[in-house]
N, C-alpha and C. Protein backbone atom coordinates (compact mmCIF):
# COMPACT_ATOMS: atom_id res chain seq x y z
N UNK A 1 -6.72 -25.05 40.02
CA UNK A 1 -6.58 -23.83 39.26
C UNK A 1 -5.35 -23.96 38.35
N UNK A 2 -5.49 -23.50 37.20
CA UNK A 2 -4.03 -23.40 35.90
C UNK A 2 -3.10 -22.69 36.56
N UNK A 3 -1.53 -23.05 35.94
CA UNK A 3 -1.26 -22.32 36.35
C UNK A 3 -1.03 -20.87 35.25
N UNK A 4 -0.75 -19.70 35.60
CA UNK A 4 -0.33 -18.59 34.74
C UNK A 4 0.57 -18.66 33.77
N UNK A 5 -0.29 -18.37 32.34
CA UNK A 5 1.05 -19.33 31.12
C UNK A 5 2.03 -17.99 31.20
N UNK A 6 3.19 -18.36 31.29
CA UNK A 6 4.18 -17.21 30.90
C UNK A 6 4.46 -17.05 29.36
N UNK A 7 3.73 -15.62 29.87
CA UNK A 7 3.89 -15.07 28.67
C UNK A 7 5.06 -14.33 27.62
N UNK A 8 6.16 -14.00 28.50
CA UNK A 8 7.74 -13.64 28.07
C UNK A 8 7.73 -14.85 27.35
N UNK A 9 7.76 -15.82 27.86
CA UNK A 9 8.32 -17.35 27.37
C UNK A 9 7.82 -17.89 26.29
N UNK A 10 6.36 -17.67 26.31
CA UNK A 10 5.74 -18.07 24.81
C UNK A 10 6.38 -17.05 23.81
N UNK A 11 6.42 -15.28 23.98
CA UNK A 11 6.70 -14.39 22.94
C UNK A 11 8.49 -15.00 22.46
N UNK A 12 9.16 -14.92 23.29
CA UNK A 12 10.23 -15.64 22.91
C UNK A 12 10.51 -17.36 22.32
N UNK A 13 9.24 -17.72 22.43
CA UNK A 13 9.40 -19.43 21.84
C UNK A 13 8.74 -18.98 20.20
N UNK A 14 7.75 -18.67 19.94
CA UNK A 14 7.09 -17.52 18.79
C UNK A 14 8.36 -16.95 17.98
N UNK A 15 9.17 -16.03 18.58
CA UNK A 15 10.09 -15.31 18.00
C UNK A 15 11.05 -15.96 17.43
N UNK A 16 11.50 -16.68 17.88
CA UNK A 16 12.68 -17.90 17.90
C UNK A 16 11.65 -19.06 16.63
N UNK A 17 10.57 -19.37 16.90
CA UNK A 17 10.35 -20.00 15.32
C UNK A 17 9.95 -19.14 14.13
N UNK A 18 9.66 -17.56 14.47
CA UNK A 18 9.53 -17.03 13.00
C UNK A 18 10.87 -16.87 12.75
N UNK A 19 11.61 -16.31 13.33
CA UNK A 19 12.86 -16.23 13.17
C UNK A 19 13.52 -17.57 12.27
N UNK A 20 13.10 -18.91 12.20
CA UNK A 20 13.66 -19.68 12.04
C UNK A 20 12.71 -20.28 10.72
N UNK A 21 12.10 -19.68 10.04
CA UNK A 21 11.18 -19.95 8.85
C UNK A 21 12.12 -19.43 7.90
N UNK A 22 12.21 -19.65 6.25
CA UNK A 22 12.58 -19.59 5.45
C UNK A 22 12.15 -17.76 5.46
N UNK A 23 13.04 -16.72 4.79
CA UNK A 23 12.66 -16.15 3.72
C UNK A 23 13.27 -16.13 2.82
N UNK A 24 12.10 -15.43 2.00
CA UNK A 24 12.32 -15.38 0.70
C UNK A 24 12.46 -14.09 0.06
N UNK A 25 13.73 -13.99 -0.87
CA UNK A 25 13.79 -12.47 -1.45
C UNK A 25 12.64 -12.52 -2.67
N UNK A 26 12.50 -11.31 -2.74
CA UNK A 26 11.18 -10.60 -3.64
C UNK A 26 11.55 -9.22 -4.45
N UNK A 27 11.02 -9.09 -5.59
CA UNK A 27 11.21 -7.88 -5.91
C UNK A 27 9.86 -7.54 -6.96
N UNK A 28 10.30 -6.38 -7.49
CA UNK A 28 9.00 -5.34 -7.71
C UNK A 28 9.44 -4.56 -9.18
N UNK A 29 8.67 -4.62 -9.75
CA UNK A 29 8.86 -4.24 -11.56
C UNK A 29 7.46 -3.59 -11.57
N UNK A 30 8.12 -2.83 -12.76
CA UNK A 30 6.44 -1.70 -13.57
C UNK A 30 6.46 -2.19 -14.71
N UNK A 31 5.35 -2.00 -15.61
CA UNK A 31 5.56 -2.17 -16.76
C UNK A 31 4.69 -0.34 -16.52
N UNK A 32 5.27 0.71 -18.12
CA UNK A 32 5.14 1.19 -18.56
C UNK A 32 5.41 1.90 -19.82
N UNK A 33 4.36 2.54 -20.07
CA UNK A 33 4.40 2.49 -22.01
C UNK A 33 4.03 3.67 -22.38
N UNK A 34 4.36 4.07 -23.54
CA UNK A 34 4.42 5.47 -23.96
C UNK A 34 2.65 5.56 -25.01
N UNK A 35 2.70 6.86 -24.80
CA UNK A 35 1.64 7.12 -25.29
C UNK A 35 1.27 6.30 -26.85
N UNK A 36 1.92 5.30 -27.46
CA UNK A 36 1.76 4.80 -29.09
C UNK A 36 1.61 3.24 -28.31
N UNK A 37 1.84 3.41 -26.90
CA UNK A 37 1.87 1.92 -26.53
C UNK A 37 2.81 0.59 -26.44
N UNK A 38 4.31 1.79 -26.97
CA UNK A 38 5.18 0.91 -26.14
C UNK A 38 5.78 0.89 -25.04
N UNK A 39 6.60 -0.55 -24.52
CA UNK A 39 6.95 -0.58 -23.31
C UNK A 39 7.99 -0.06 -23.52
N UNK A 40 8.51 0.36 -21.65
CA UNK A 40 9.59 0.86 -21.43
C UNK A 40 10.78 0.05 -20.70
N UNK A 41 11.79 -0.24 -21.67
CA UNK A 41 12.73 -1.51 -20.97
C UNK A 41 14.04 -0.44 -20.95
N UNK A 42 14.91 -1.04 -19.65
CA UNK A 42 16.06 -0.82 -19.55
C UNK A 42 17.09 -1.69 -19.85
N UNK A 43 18.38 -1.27 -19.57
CA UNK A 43 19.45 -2.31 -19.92
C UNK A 43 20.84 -1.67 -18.62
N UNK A 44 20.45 -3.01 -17.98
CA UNK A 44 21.32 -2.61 -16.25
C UNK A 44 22.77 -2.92 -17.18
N UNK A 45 23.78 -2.29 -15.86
CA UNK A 45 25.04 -2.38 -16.48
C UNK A 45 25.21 -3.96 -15.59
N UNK A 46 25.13 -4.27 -14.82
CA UNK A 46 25.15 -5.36 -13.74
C UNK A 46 24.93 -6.79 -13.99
N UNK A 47 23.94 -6.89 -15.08
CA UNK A 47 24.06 -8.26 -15.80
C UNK A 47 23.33 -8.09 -17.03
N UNK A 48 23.73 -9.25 -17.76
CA UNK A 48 23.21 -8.93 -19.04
C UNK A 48 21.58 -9.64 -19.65
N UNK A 49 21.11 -9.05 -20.43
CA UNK A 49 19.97 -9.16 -21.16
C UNK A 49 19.12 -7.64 -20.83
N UNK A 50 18.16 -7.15 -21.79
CA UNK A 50 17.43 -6.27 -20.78
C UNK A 50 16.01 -6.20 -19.68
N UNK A 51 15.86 -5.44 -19.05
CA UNK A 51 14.73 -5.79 -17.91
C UNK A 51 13.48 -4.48 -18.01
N UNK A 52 12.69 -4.32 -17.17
CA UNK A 52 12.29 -3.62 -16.62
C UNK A 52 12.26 -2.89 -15.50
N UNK A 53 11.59 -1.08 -15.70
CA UNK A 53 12.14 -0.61 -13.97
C UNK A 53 11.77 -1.41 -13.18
N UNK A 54 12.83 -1.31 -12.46
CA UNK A 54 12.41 -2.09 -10.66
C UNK A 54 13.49 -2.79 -10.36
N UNK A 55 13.32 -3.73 -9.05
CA UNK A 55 14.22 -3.73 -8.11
C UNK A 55 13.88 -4.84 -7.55
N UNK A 56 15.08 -5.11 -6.51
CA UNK A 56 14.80 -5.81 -5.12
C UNK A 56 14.08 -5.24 -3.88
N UNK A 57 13.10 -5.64 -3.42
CA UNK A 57 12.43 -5.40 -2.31
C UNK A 57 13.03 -5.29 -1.10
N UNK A 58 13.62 -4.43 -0.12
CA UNK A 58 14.20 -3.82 1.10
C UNK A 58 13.36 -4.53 2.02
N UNK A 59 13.94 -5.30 3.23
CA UNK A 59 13.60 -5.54 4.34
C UNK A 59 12.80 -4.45 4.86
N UNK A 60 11.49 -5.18 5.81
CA UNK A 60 10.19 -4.04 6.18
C UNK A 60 9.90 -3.10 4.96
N UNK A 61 10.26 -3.39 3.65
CA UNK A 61 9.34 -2.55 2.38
C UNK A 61 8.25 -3.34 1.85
N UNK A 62 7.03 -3.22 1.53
CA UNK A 62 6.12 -3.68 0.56
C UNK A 62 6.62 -3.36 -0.85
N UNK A 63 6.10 -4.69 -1.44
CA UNK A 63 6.50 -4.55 -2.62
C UNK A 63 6.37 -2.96 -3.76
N UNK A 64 5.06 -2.58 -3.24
CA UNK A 64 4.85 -1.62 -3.93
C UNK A 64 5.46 -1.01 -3.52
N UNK A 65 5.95 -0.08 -2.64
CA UNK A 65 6.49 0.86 -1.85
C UNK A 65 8.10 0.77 -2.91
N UNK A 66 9.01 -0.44 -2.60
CA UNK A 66 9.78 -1.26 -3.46
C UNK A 66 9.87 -0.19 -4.96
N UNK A 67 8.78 -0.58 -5.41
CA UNK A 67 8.53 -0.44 -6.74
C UNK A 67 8.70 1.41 -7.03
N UNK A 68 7.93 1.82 -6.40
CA UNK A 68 7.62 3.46 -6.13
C UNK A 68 9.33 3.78 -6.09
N UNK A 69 9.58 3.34 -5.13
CA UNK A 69 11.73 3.81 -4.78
C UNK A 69 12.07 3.35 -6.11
N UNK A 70 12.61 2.60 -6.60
CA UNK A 70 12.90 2.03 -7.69
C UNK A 70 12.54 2.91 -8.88
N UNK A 71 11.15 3.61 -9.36
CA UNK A 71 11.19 3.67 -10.72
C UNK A 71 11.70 5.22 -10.35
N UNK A 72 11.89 5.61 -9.40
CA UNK A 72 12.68 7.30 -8.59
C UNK A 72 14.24 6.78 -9.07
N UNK A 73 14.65 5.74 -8.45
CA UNK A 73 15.99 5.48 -8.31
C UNK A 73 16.71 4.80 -10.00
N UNK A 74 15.57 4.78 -10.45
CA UNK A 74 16.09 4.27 -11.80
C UNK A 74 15.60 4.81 -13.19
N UNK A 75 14.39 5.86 -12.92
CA UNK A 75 14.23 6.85 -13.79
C UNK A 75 14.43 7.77 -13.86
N UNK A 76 14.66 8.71 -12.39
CA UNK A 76 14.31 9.90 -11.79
C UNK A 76 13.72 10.40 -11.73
N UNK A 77 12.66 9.79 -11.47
CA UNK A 77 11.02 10.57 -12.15
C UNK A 77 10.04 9.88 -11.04
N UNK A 78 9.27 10.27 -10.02
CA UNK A 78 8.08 9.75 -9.42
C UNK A 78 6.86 9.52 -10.04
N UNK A 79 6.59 8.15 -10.36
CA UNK A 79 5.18 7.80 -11.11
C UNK A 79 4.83 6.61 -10.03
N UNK A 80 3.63 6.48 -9.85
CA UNK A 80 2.47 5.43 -9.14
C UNK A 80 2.70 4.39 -10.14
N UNK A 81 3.42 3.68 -9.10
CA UNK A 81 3.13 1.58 -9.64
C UNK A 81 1.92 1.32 -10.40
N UNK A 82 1.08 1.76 -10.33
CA UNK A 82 -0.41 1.19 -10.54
C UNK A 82 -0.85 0.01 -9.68
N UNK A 83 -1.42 -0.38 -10.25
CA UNK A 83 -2.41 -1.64 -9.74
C UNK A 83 -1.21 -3.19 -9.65
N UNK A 84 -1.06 -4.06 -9.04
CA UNK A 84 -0.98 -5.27 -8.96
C UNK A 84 -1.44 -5.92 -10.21
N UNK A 85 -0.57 -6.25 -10.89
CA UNK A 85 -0.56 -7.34 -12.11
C UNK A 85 -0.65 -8.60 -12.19
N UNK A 86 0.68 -8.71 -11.32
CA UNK A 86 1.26 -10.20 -11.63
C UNK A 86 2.05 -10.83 -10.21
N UNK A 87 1.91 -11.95 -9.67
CA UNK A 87 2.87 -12.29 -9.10
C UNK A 87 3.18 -13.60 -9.64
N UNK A 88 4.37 -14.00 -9.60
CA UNK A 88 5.44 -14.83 -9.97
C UNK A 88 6.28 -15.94 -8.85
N UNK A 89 6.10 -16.88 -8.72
CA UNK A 89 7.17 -17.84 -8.39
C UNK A 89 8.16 -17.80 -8.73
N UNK A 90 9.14 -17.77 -8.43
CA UNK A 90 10.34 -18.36 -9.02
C UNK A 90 10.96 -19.08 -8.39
N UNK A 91 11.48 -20.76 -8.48
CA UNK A 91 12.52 -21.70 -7.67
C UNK A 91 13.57 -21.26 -7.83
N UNK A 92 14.54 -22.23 -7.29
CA UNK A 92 16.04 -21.44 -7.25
C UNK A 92 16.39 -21.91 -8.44
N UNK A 93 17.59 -22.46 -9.14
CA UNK A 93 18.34 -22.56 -10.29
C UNK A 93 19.55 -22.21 -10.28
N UNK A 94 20.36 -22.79 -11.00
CA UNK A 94 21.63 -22.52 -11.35
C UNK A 94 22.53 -20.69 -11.38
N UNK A 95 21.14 -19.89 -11.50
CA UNK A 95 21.27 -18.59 -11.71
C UNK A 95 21.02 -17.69 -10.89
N UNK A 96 20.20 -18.16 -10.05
CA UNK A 96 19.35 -17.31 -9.26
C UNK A 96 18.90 -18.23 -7.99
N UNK A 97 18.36 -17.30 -6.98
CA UNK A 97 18.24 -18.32 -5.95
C UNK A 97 16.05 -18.23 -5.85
N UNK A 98 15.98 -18.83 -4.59
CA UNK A 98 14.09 -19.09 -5.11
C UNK A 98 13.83 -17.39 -4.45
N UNK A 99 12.93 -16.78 -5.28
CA UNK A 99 12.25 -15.74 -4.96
C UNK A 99 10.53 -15.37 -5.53
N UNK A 100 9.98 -13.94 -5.34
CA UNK A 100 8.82 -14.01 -5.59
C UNK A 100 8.81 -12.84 -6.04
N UNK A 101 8.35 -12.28 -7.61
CA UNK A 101 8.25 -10.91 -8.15
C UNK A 101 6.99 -10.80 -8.46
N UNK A 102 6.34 -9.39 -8.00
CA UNK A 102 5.49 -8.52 -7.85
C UNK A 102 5.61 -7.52 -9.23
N UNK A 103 4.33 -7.36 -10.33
CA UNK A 103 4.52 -6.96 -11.38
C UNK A 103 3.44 -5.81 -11.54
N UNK A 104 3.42 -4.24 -11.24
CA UNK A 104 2.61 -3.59 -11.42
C UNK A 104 2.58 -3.29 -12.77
N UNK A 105 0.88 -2.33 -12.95
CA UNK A 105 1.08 -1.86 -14.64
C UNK A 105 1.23 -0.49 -14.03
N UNK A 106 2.23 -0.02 -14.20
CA UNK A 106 1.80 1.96 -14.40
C UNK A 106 1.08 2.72 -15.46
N UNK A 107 0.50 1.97 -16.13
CA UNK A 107 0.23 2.72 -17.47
C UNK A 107 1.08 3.13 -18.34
N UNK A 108 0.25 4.33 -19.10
CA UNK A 108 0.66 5.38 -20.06
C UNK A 108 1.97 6.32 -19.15
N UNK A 109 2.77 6.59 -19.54
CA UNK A 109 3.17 8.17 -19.31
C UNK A 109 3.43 9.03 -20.39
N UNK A 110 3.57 10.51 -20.35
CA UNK A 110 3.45 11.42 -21.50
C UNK A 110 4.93 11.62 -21.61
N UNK A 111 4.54 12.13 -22.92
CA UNK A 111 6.20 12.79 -23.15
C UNK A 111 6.39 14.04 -22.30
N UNK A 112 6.15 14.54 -21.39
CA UNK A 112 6.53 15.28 -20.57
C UNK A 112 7.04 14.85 -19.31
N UNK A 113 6.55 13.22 -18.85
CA UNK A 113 7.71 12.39 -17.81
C UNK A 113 8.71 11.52 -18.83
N UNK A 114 8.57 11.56 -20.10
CA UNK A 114 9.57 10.48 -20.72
C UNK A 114 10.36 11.82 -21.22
N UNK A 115 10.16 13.01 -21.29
CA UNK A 115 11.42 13.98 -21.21
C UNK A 115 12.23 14.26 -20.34
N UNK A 116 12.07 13.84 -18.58
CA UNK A 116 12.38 14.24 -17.39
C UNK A 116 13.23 12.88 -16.66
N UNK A 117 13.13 11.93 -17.73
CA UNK A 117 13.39 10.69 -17.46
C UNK A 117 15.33 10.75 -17.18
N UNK A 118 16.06 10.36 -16.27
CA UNK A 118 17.52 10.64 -16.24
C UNK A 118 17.91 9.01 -15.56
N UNK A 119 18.74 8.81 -16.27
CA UNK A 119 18.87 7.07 -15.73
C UNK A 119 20.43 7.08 -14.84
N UNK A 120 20.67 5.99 -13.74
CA UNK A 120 22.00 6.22 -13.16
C UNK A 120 22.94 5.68 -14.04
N UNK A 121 24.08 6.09 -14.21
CA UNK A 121 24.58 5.70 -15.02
C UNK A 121 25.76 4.50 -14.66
N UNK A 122 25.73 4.04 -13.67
CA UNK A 122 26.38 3.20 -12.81
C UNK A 122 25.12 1.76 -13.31
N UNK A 123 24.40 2.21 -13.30
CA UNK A 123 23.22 1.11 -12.94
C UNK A 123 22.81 0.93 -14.37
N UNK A 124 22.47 1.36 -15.05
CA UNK A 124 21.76 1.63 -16.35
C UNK A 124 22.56 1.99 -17.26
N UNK A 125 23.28 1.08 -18.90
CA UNK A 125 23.70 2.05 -19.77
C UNK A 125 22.79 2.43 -20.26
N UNK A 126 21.21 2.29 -20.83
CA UNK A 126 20.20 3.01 -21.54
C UNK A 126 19.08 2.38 -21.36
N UNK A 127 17.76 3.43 -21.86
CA UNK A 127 16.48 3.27 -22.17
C UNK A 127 15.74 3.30 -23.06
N UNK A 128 15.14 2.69 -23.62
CA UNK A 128 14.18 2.89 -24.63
C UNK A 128 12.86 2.20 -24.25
N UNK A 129 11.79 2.79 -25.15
CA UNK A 129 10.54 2.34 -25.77
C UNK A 129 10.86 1.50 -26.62
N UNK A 130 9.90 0.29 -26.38
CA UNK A 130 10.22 -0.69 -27.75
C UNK A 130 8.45 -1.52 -28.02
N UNK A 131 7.88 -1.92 -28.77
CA UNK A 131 6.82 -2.90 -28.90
C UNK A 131 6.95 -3.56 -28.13
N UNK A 132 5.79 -4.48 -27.57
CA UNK A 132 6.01 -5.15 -26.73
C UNK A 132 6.05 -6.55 -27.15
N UNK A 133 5.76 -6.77 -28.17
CA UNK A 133 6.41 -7.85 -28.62
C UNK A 133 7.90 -8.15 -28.77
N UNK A 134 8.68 -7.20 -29.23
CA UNK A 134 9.68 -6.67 -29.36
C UNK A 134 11.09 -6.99 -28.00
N UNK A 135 9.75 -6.38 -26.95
CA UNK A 135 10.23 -5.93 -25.77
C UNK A 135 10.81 -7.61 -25.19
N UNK A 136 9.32 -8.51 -25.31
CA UNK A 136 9.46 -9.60 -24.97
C UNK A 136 10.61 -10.65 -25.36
N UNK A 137 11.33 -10.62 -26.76
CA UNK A 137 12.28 -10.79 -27.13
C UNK A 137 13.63 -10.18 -26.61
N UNK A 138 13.59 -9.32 -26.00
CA UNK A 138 15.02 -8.60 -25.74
C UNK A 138 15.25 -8.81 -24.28
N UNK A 139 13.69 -8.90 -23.55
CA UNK A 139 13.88 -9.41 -21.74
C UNK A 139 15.06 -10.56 -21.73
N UNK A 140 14.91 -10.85 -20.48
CA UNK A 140 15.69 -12.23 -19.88
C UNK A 140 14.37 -13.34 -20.15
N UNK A 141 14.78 -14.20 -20.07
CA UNK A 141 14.13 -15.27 -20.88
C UNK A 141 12.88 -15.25 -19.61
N UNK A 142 13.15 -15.01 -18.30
CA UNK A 142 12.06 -15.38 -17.43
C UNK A 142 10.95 -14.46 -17.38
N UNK A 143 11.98 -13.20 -17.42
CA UNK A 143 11.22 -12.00 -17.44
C UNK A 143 10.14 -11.81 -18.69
N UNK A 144 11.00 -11.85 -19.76
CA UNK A 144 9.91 -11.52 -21.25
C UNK A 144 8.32 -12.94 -20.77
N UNK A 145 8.77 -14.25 -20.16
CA UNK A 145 7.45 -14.78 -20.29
C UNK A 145 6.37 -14.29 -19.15
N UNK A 146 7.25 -13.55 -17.57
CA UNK A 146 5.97 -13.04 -17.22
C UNK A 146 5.20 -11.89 -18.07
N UNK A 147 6.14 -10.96 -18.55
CA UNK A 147 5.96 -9.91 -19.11
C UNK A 147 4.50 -10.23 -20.18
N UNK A 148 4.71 -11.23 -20.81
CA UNK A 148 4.01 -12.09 -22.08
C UNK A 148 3.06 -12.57 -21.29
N UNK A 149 2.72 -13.54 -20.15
CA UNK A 149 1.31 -13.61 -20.08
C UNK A 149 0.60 -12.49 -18.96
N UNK A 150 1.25 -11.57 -18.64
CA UNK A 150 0.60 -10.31 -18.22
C UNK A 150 -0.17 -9.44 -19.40
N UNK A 151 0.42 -9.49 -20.70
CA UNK A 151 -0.34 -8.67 -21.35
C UNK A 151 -1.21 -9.74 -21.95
N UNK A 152 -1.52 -11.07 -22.09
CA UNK A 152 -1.71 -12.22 -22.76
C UNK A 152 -3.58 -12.32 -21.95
N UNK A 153 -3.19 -12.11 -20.57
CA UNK A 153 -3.89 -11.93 -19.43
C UNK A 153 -5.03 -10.63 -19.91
N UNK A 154 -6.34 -10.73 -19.00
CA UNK A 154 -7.37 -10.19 -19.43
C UNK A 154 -6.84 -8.74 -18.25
N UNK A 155 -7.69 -7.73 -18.98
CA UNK A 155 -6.46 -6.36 -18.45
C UNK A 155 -7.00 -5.84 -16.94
N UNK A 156 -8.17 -6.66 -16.33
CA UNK A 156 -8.44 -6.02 -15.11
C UNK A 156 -8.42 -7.75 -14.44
N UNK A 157 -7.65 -8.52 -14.77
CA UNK A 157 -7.05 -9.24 -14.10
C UNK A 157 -5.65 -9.34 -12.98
N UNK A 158 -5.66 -10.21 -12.03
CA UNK A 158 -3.81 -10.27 -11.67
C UNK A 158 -3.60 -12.04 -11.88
N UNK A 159 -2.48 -12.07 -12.50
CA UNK A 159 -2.44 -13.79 -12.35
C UNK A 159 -1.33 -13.83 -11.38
N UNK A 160 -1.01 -15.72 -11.16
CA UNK A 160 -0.02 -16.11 -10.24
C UNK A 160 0.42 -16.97 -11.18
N UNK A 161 1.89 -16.31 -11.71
CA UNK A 161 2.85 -17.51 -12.85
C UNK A 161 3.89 -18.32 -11.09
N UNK A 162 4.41 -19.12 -12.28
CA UNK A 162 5.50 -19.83 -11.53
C UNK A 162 6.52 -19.92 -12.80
N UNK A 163 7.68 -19.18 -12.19
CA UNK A 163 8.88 -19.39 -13.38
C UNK A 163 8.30 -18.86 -14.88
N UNK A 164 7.35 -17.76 -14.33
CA UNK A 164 6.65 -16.79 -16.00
C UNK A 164 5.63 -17.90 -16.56
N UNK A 165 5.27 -19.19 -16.02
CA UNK A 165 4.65 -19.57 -16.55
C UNK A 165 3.08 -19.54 -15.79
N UNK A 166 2.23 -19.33 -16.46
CA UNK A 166 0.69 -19.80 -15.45
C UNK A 166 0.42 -20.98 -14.74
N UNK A 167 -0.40 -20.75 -13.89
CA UNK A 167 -0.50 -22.59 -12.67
C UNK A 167 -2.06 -22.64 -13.46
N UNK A 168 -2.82 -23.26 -13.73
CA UNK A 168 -3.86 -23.90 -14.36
C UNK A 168 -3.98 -25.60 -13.77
């Protein structure tokens, strides 16, 4: 007869190797655009170039969830992520370390949430609407190319870039 696998002993041998797997930080961006169809970019006080709303992803948060806090905490305004866009690779680099960003579309919003819009001012010196061509020029160099083949991308698609670029 076997003997009885202990089971404390396996949950703790289990725990002890997830525990011991890499993670990886992640974060969570919207794209949204005003009723003429441009995007909405910010400009953090924290580093330079400009970005889009969103954030770093919180331990036990889903990205979306992430995203939802974020465009509250950086617009003041509650709007739905939308749908899953884009996800992104990114290795580490000289700048940044390796992570994975999550790119919803929120759509349209009206000028009745882009009137209600209040940015922190610690975090954010300003906001605007800009083209999105426009927009893509003024991102961070990594950001404007996911940004670029998300809209490049067929619109009820999601792709998987690496470093903003597509895997093909």
């Amino acid at each position: 007869m076997a003997p009885e696998p202990d089971i404390e002993a396996a949950e703790a041998a289990w725990t002890a190797y997830a525990n011991s797997l890499p993670g990886k930080r992640m974060g969570a961006s919207c794209l949204l655009f005003d009723e003429s169809g441009r995007l909405l970019i910010v400009n953090p006080t924290y580093k330079p170039g400009w970005s889009i709303p969103g954030g770093v992803v919180d331990q036990n948060e889903s990205p979306y969830e992430a995203c939802r806090r974020e465009l509250v905490e950086e617009l003041g305004v509650a709007i739905d992520p939308g749908r899953l866009v884009c996800v992104d690779y990114v290795s580490a680099d000289d700048s940044s370390t390796e992570n994975v960003q999550f790119l919803f579309q929120g759509g349209t919003i009206d000028s009745h949430v882009t009137a209600s819009i209040v940015i922190p001012e610690l975090e954010l010196s300003e906001w605007r609407f800009v083209d999105p061509v426009e927009a893509i020029l003024l991102l961070r160099p990594k950001l404007g190319r996911r940004v670029r083949a998300v809209i490049e991308a067929s619109r009820n698609s999601c792709i998987y870039l690496e470093a903003g670029e597509p895997i093909t």
